[in-house]
C-alpha atoms as a PDB file:
ATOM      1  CA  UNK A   1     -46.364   2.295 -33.111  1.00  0.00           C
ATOM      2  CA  UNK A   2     -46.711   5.882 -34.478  1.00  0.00           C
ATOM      3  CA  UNK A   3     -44.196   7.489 -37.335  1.00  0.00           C
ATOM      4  CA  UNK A   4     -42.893   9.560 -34.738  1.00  0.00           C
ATOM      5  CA  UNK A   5     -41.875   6.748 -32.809  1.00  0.00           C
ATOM      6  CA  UNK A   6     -40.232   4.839 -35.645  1.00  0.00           C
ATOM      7  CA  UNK A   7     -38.614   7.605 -36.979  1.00  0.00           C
ATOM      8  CA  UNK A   8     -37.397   8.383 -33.144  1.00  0.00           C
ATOM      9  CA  UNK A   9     -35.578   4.354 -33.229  1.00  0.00           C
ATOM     10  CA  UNK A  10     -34.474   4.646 -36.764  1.00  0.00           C
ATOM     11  CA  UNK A  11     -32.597   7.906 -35.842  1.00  0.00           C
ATOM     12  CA  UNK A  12     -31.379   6.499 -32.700  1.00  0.00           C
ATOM     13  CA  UNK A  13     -30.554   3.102 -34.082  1.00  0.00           C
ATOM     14  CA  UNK A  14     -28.406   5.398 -36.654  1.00  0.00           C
ATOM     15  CA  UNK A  15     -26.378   7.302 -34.241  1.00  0.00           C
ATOM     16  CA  UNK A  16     -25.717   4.012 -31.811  1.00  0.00           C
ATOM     17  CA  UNK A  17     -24.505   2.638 -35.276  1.00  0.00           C
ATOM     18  CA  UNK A  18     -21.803   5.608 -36.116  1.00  0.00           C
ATOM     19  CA  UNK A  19     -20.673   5.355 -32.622  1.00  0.00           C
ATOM     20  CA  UNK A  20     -20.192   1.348 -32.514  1.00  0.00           C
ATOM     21  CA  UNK A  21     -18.523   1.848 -35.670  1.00  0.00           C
ATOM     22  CA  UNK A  22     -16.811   4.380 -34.981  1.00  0.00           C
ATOM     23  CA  UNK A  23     -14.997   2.595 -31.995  1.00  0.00           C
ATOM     24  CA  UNK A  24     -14.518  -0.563 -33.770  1.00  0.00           C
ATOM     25  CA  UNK A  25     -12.552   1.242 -37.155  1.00  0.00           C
ATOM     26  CA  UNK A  26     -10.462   3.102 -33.898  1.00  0.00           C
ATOM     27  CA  UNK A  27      -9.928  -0.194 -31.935  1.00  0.00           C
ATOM     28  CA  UNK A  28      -9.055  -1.839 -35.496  1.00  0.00           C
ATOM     29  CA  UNK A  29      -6.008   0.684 -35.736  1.00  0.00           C
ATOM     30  CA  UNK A  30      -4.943   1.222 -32.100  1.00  0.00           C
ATOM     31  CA  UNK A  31      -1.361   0.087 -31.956  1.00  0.00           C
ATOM     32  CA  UNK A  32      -1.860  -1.361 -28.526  1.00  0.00           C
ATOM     33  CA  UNK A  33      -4.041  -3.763 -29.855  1.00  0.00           C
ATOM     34  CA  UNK A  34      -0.785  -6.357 -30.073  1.00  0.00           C
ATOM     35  CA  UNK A  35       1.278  -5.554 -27.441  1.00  0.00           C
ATOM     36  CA  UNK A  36       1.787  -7.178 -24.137  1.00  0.00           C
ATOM     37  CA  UNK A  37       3.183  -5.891 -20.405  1.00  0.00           C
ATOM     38  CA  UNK A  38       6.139  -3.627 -20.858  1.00  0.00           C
ATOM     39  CA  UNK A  39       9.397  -5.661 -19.822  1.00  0.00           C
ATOM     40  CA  UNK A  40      12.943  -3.870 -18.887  1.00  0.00           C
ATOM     41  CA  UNK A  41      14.196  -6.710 -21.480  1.00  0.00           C
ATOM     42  CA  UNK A  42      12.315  -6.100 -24.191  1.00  0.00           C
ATOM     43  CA  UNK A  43      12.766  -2.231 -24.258  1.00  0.00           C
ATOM     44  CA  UNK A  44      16.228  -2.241 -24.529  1.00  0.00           C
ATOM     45  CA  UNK A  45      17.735  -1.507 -28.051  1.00  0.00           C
ATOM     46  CA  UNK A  46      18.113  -3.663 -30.948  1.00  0.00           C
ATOM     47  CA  UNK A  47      20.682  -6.629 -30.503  1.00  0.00           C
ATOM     48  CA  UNK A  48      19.816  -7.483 -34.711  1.00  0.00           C
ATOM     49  CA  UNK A  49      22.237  -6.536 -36.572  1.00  0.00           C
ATOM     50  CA  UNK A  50      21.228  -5.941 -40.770  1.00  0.00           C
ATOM     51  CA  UNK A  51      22.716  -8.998 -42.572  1.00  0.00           C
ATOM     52  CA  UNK A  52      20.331 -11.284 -39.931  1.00  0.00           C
ATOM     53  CA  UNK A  53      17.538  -8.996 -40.192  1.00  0.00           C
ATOM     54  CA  UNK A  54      14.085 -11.096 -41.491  1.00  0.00           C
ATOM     55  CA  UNK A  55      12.812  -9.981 -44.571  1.00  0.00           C
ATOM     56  CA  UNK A  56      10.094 -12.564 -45.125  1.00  0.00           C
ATOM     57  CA  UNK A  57       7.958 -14.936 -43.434  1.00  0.00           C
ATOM     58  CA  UNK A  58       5.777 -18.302 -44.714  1.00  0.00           C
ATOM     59  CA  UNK A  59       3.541 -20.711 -43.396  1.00  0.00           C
ATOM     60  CA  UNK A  60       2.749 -22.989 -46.362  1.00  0.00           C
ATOM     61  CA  UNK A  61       0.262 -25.030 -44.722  1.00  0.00           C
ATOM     62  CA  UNK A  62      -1.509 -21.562 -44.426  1.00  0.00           C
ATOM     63  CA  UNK A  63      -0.900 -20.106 -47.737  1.00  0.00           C
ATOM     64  CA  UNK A  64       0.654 -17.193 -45.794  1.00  0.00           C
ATOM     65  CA  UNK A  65       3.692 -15.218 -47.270  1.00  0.00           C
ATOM     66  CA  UNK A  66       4.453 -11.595 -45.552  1.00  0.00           C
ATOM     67  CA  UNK A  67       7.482  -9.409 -45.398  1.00  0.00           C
ATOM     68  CA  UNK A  68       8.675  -8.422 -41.982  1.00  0.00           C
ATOM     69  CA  UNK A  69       9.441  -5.020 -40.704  1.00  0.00           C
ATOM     70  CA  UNK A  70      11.463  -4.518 -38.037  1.00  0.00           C
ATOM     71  CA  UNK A  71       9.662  -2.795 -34.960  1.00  0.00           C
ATOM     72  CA  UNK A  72      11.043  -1.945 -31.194  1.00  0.00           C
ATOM     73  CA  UNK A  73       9.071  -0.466 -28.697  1.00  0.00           C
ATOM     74  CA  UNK A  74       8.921   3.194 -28.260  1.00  0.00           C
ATOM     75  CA  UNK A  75       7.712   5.133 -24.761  1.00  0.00           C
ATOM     76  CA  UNK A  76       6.179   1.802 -23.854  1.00  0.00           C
ATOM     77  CA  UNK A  77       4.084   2.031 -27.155  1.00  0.00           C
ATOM     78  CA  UNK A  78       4.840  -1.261 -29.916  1.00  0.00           C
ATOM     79  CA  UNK A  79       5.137  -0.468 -33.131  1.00  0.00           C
ATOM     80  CA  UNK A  80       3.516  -2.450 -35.643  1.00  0.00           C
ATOM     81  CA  UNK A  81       2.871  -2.616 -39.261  1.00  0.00           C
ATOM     82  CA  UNK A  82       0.008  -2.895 -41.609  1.00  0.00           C
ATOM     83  CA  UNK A  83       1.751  -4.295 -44.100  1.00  0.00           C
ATOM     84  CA  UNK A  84       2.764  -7.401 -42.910  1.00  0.00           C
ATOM     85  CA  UNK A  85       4.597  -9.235 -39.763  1.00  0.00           C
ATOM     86  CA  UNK A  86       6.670  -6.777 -37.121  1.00  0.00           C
ATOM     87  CA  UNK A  87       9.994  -8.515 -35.680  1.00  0.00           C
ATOM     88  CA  UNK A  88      11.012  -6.886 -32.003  1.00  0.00           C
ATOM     89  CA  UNK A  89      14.416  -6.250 -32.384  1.00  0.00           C
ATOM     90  CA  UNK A  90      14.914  -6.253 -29.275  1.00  0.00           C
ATOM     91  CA  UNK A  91      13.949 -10.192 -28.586  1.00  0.00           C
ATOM     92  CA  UNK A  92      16.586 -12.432 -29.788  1.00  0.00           C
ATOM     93  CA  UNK A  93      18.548 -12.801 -32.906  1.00  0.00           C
ATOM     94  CA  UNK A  94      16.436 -15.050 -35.235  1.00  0.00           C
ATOM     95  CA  UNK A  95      18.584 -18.644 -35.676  1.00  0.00           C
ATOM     96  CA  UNK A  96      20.466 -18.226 -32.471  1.00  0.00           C
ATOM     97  CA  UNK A  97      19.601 -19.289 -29.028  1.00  0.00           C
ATOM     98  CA  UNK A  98      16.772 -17.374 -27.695  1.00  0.00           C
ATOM     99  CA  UNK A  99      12.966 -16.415 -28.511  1.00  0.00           C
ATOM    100  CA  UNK A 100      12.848 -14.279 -31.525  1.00  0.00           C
ATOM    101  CA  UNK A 101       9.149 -12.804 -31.391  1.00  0.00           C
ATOM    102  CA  UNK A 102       7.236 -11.686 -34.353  1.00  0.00           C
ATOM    103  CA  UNK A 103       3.475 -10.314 -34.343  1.00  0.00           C
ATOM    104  CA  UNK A 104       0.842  -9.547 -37.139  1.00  0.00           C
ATOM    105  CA  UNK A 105      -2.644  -8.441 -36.941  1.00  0.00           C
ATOM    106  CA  UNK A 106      -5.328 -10.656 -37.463  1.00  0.00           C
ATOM    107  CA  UNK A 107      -6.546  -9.381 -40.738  1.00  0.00           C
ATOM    108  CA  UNK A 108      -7.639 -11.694 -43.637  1.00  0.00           C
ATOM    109  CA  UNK A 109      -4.374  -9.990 -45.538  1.00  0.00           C
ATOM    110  CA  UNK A 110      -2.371 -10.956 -43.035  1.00  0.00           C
ATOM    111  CA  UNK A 111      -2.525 -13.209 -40.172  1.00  0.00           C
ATOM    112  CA  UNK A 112      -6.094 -14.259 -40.302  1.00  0.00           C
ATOM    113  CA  UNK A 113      -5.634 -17.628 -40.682  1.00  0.00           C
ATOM    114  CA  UNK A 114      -3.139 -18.288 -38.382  1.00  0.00           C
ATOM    115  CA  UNK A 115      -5.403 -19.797 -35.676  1.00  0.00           C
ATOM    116  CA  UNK A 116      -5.693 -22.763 -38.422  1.00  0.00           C
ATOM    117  CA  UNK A 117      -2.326 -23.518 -37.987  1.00  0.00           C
ATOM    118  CA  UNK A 118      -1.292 -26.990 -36.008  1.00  0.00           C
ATOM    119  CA  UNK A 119       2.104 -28.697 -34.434  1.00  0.00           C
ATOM    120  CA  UNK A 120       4.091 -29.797 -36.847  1.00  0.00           C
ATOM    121  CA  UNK A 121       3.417 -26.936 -39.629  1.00  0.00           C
ATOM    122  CA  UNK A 122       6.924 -25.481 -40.959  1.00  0.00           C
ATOM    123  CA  UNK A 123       7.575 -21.927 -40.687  1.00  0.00           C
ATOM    124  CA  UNK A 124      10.317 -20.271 -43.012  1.00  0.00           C
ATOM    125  CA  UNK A 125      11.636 -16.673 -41.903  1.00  0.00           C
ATOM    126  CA  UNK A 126      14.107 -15.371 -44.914  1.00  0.00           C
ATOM    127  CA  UNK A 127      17.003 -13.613 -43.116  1.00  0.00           C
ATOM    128  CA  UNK A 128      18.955 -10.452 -44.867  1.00  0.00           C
ATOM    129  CA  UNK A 129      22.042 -12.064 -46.807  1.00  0.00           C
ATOM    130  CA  UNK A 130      21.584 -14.989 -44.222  1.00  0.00           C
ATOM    131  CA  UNK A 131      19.924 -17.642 -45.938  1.00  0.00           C
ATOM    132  CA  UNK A 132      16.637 -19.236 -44.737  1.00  0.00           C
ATOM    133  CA  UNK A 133      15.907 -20.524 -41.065  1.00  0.00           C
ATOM    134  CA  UNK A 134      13.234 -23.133 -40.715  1.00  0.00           C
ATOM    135  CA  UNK A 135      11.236 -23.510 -37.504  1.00  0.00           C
ATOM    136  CA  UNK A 136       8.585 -26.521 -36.384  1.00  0.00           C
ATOM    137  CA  UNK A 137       5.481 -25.390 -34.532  1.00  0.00           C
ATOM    138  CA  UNK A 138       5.241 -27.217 -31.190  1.00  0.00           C
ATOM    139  CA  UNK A 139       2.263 -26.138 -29.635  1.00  0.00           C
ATOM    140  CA  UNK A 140       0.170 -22.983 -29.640  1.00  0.00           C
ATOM    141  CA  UNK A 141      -1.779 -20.822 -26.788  1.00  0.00           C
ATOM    142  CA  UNK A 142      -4.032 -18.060 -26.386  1.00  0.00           C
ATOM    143  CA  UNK A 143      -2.847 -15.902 -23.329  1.00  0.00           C
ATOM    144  CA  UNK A 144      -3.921 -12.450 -21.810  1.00  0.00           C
ATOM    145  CA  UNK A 145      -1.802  -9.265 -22.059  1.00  0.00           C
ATOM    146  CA  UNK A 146      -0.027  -9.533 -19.129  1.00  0.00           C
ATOM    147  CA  UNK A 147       1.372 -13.102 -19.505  1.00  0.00           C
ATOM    148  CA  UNK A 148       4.237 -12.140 -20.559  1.00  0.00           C
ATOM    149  CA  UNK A 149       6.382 -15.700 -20.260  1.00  0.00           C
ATOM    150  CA  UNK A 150       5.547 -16.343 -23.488  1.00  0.00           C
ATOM    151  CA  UNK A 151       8.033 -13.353 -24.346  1.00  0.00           C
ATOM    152  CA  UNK A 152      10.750 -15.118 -21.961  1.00  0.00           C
ATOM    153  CA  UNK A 153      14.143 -15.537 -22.977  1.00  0.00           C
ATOM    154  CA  UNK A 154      15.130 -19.099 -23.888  1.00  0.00           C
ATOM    155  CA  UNK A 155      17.269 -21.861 -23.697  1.00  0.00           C
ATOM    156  CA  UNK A 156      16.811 -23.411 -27.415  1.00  0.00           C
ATOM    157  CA  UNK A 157      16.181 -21.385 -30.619  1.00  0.00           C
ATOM    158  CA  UNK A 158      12.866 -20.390 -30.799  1.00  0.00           C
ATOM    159  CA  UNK A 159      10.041 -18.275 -32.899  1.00  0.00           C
ATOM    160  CA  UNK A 160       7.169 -17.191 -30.842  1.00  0.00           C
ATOM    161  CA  UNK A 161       4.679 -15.704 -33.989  1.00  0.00           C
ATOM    162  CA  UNK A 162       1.194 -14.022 -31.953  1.00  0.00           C
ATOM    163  CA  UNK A 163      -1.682 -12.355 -33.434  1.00  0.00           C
ATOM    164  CA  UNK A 164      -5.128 -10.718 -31.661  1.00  0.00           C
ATOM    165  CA  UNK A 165      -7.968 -12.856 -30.835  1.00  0.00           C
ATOM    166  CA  UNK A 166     -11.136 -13.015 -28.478  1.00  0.00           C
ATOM    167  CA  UNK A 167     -13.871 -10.470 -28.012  1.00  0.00           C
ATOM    168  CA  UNK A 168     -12.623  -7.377 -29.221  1.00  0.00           C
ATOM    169  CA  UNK A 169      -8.845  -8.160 -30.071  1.00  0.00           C
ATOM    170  CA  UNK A 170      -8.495  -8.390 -25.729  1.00  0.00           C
ATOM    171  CA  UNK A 171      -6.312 -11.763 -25.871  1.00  0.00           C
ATOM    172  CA  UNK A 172      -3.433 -13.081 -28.075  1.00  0.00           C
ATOM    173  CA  UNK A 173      -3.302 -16.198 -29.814  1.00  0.00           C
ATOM    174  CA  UNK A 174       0.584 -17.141 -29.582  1.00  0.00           C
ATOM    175  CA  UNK A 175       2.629 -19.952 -31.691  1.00  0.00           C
ATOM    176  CA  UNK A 176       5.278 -21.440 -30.204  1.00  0.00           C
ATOM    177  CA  UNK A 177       8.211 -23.075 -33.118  1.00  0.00           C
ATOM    178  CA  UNK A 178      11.395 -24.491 -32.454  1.00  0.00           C
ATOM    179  CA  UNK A 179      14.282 -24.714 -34.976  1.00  0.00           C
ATOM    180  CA  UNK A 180      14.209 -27.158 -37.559  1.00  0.00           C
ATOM    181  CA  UNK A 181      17.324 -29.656 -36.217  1.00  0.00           C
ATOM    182  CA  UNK A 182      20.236 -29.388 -39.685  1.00  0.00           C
ATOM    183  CA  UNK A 183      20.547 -33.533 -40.745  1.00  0.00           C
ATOM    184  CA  UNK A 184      23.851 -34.723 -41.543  1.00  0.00           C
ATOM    185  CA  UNK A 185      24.093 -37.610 -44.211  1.00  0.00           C
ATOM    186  CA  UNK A 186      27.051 -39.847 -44.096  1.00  0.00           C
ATOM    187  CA  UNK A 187      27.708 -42.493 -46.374  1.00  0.00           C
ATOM    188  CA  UNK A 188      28.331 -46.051 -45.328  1.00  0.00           C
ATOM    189  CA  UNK A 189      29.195 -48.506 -47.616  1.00  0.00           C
ATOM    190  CA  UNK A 190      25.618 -48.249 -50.163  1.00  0.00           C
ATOM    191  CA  UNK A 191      24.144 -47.308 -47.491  1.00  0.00           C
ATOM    192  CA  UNK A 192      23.276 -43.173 -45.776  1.00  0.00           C
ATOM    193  CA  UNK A 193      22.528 -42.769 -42.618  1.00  0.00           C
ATOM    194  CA  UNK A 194      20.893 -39.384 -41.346  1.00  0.00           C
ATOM    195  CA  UNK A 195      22.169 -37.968 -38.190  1.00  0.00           C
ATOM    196  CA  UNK A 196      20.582 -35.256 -36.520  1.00  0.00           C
ATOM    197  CA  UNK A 197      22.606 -32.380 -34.494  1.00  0.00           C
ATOM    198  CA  UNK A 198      21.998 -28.705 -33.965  1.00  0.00           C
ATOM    199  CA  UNK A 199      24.475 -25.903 -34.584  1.00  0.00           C
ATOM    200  CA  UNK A 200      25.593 -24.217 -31.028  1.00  0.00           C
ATOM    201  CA  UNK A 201      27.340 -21.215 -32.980  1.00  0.00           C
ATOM    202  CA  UNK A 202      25.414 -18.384 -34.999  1.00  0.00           C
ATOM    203  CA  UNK A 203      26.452 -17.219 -38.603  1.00  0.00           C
END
């Protein structure tokens, strides 16, 4: 192999490398990278109002602590945030009945390390003058795009948390947590006796 040649691969070795990387530090800030299928629902305005705005999310188990920004979805476009976890104001009211849906990249800062997490972790979302709502992971997914149940309304009060994964960001790895039930502790005698019930009302 002559210098000629070499110096022919080096330079086009070079230019394939500023163009890969090129698309990769674009693809690593395109803000469609985390959203999903437009729904009519999830357009609409925010139904949050700001004493139950989150402020804060953490996943002990994961040695993950973020603040949340509040995010909607603007000519089809999701916002997001590079500074920690976007709430969609326009999903449900976190603590109420409903699927309150949060989303983070998947950046070692942020929510890298959320594909580690397992049923039963505890996630704590710090609402505005509200207190602290605790939520039990129940199962987790990885879903394209445009499977958009996951975003569904529901019946019970839920967090659905979802960050990027796959080859090149193209799916979403989605975790699914249910509200911790509140424990009621009556006293009998010398005896307690823990009895479980959930609240039907929001603060």
């Amino acid at each position: 192999m002559t210098r000629v040649t070499v110096k022919k691969l080096c330079i086009v070795s070079g230019v394939f490398l500023i163009i890969l990387g090129s698309f990769l530090l674009w693809q690593r800030n395109d803000p469609g990278r985390l959203a999903f299928r437009l729904t009519e629902r999830l357009a609409a305005t925010s139904q949050t109002s700001n004493s139950h705005l989150p402020v804060s999310i953490s996943i002990p188990s994961l040695r993950i602590s973020l603040p949340v920004y509040p995010s909607t979805i603007e000519n089809g476009k999701w916002q997001d945030t590079k500074n920690g976890v976007s709430y969609l104001t326009s999903s449900s009211v976190p603590g109420s009945t409903g699927n309150s849906i949060f989303y983070g990249h998947n950046w070692p800062t942020l929510l890298g390390n959320l594909t580690k997490i397992k049923p039963g972790d505890k996630i704590y979302l710090t609402l505005n003058q509200k207190g602290t709502e605790v939520y039990v992971v129940k199962y987790v997914t990885v879903v394209t795009p445009d499977q958009t149940h996951i975003l569904d309304t529901t019946s019970d009060s839920r967090l659905t948390l979802y960050t990027c994964t796959g080859f090149l960001d193209s799916k979403r790895f989605v975790v699914t947590a249910t509200k911790e039930a509140n424990i009621l502790y009556l006293v009998l005698g010398r005896k307690s006796v823990g009895i479980v019930f959930r609240r039907f009302w929001s603060s």
